[in-house]
Protein backbone atom coordinates (compact mmCIF):
# COMPACT_ATOMS: atom_id res chain seq x y z
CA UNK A 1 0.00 0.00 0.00
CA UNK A 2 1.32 3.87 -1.14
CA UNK A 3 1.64 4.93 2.51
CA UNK A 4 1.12 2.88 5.62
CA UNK A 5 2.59 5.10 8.25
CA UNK A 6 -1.17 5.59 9.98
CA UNK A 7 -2.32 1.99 9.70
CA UNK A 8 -2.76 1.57 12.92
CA UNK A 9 -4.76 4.21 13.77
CA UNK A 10 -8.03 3.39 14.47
CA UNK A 11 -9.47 5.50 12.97
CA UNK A 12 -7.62 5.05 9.81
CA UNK A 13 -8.45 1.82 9.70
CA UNK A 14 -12.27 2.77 10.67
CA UNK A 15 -12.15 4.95 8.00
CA UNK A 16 -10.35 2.61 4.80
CA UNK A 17 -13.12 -0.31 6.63
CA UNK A 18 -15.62 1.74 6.17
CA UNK A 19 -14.17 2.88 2.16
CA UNK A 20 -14.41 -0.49 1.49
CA UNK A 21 -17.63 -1.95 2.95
CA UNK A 22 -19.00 1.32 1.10
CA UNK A 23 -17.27 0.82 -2.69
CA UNK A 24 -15.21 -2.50 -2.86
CA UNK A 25 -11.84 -0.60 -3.26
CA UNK A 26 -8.75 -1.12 -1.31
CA UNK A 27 -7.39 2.06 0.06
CA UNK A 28 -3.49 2.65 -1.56
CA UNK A 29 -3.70 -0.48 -3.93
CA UNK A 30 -3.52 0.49 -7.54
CA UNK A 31 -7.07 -0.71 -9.51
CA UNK A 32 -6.24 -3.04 -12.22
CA UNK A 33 -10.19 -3.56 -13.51
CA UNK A 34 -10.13 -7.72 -14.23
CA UNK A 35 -13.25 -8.93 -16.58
CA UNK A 36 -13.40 -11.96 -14.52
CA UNK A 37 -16.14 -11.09 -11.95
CA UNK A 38 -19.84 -11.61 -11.36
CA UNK A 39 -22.17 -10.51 -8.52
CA UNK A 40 -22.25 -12.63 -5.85
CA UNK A 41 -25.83 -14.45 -5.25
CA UNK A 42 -28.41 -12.29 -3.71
CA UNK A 43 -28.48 -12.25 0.31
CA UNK A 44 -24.73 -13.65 0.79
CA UNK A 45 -22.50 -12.43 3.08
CA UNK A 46 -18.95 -11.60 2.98
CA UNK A 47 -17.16 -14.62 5.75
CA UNK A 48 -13.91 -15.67 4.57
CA UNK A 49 -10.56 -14.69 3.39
CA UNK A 50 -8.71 -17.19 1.31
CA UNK A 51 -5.23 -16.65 0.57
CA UNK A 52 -3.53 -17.79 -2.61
CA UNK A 53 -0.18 -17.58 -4.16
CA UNK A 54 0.66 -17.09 -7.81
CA UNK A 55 3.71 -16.77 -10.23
CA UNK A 56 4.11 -16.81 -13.90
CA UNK A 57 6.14 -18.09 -14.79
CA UNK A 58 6.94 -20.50 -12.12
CA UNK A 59 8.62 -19.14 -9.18
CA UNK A 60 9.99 -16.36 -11.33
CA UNK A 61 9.01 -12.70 -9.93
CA UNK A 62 7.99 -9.27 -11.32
CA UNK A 63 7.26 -8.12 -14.75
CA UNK A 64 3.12 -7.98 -16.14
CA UNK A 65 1.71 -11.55 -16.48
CA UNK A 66 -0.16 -11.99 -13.22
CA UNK A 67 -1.87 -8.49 -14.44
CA UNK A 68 -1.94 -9.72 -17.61
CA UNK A 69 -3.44 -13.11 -16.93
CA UNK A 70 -5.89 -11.79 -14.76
CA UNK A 71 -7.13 -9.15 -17.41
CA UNK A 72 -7.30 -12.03 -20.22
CA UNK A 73 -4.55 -10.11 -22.40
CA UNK A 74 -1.25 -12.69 -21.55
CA UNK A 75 0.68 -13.25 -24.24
CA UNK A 76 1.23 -17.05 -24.58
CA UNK A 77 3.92 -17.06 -26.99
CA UNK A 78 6.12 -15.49 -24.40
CA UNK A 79 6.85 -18.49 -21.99
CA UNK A 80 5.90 -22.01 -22.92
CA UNK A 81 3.90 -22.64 -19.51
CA UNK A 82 1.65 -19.99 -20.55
CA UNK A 83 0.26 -22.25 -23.23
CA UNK A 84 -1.24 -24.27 -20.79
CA UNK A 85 -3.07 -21.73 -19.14
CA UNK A 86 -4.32 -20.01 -22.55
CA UNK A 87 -8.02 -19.47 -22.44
CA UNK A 88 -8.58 -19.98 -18.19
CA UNK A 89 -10.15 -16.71 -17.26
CA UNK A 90 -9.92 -16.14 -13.66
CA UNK A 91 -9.29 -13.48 -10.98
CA UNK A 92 -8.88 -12.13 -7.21
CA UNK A 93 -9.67 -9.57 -5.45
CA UNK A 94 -6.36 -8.62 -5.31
CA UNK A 95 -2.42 -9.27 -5.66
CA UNK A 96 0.67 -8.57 -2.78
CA UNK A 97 3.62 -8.30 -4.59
CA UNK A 98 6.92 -9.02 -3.35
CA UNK A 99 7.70 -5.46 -2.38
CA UNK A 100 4.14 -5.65 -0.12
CA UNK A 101 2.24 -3.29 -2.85
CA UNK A 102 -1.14 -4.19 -3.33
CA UNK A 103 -3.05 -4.83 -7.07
CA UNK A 104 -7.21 -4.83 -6.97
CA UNK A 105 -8.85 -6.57 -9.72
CA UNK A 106 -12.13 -6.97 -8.78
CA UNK A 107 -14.29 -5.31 -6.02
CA UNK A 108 -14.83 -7.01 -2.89
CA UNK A 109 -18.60 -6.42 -3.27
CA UNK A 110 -18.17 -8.90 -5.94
CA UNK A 111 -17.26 -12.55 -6.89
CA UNK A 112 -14.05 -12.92 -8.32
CA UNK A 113 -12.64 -16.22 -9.52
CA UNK A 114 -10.40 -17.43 -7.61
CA UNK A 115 -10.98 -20.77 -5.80
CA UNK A 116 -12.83 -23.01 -7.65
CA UNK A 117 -14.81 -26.01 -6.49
CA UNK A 118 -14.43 -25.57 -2.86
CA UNK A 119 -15.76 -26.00 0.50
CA UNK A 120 -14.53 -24.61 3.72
CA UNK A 121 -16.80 -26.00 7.20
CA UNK A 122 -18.99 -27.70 4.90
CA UNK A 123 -20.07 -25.02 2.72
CA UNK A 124 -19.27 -25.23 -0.69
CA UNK A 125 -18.17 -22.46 -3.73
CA UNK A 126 -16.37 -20.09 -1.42
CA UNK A 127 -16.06 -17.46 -4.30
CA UNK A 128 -19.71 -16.58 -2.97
CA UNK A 129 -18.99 -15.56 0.09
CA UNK A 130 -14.83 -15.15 0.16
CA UNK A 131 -12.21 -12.68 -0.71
CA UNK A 132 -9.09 -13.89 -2.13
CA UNK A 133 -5.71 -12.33 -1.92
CA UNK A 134 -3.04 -13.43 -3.68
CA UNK A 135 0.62 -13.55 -2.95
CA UNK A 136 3.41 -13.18 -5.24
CA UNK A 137 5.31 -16.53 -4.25
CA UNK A 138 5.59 -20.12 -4.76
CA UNK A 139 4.62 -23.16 -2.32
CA UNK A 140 8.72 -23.66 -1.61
CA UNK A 141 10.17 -19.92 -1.65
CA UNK A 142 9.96 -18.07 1.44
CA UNK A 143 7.65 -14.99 1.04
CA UNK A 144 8.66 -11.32 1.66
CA UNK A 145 8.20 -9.63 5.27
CA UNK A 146 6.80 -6.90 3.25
CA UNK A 147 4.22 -9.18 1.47
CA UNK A 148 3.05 -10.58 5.66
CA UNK A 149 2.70 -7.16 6.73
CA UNK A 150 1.21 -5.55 4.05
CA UNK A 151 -1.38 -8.64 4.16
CA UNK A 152 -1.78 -8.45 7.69
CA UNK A 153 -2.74 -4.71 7.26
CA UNK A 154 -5.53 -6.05 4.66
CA UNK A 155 -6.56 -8.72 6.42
CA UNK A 156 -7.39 -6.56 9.22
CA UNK A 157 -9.04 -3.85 6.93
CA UNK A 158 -11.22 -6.76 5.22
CA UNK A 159 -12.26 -7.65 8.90
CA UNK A 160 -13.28 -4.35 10.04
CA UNK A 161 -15.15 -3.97 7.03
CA UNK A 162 -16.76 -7.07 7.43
CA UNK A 163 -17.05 -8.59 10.81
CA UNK A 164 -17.68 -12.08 9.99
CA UNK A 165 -14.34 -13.11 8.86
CA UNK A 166 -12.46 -13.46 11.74
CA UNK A 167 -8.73 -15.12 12.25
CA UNK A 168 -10.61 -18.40 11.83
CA UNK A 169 -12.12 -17.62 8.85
CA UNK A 170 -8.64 -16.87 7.20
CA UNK A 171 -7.68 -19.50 5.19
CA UNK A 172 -5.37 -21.10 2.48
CA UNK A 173 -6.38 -22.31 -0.87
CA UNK A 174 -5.15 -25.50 0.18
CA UNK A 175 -7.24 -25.93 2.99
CA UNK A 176 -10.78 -25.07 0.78
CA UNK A 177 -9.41 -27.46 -1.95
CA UNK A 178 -7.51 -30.01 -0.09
CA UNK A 179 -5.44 -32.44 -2.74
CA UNK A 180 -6.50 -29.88 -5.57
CA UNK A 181 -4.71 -27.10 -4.50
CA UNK A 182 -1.29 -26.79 -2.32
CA UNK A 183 -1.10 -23.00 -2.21
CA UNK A 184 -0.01 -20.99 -0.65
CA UNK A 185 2.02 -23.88 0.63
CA UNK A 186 4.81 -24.56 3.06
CA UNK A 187 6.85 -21.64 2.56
CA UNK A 188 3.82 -19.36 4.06
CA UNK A 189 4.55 -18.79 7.92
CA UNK A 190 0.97 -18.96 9.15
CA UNK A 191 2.12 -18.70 12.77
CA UNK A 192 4.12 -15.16 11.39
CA UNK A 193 1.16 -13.96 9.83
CA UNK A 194 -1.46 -14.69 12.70
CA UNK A 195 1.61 -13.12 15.03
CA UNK A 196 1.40 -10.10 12.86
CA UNK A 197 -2.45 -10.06 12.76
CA UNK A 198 -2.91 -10.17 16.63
CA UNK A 199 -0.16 -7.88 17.14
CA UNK A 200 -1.31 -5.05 15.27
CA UNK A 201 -4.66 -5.82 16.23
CA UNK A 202 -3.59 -4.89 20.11
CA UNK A 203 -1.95 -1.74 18.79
């Protein structure tokens, strides 16, 4: 996020809660408008944050193809791995890169694409009633300190704005697609993150 120096002010983060309960949008991430959206069904509320990771190519970092791929314009011809992906069209709500700056592609009042069949306490299709974040990683490569704070600041943002998602209701792809999905995998420090999360929730 552009400037983070008055996150923990409460009534900063009253104020970016209430911004995005209000209009979908992040406060400080830069909009990146994905086509890969629909309204969520009528009546459902927002109750979990899922958190993915994503690179493209594999475990290779920076450059325009997550933004690309989410916004249907990646050019396949430039790495062979994105031939296999050619034609998916999916999304999230938004991207950490590794330098903790934050990407929104689709409004949180909205269903983006981003886990698939799913289920998470018995409820299936989580893109109903979910956010997802992704994180730009891999399952096996250690993930930026910038990247856990900057999604502990949005976690806790996403939470004000919507009280039903609580630390419980935080959690990995992996765990709402068990044996489908491995992300964001063993290199994500859940026990750092929640650390993070309860400590600047005290502050």
């Amino acid at each position: 996020m552009s400037d983070t120096r008055n996150d923990h002010h409460p009534d900063s983060l009253k104020q970016a809660a209430s911004h995005l309960r209000a209009t979908g949008r992040i406060a400080g991430a830069r909009w990146c408008p994905s086509p890969n959206f629909g309204a969520r069904p009528e009546g459902t509320s927002v109750s979990l944050l899922v958190v993915h990771n994503i690179s493209l190519p594999p475990e290779q970092f920076g450059g325009p193809h997550i933004e690309n791929f989410f916004c249907n314009c990646l050019d396949t011809s430039v790495h062979p791995y994105f031939e296999t992906i050619a034609g998916l069209k999916v999304s999230a709500h938004a991207l950490i890169r590794r330098d903790g700056s934050v990407v929104q592609f689709v409004s949180c009042l909205d269903r983006a694409w981003h886990a698939g069949r799913s289920s998470f306490q018995g409820r299936d299709e989580c893109n109903d009633y979910s956010i997802g974040i992704e994180l730009e990683g891999a399952d096996e490569i250690p993930y930026t300190e910038s990247q856990y704070r900057a999604l502990a600041r949005l976690a806790r943002m996403i939470m004000a704005a919507w009280p039903e998602i609580t630390p419980r209701r935080v959690a990995g792809h992996s765990d709402i697609a068990p044996g489908r999905k491995t992300d964001p995998g063993p290199a994500f420090a859940w026990s750092h993150f929640r650390s993070l999360l309860s400590t600047e929730e005290e502050t």
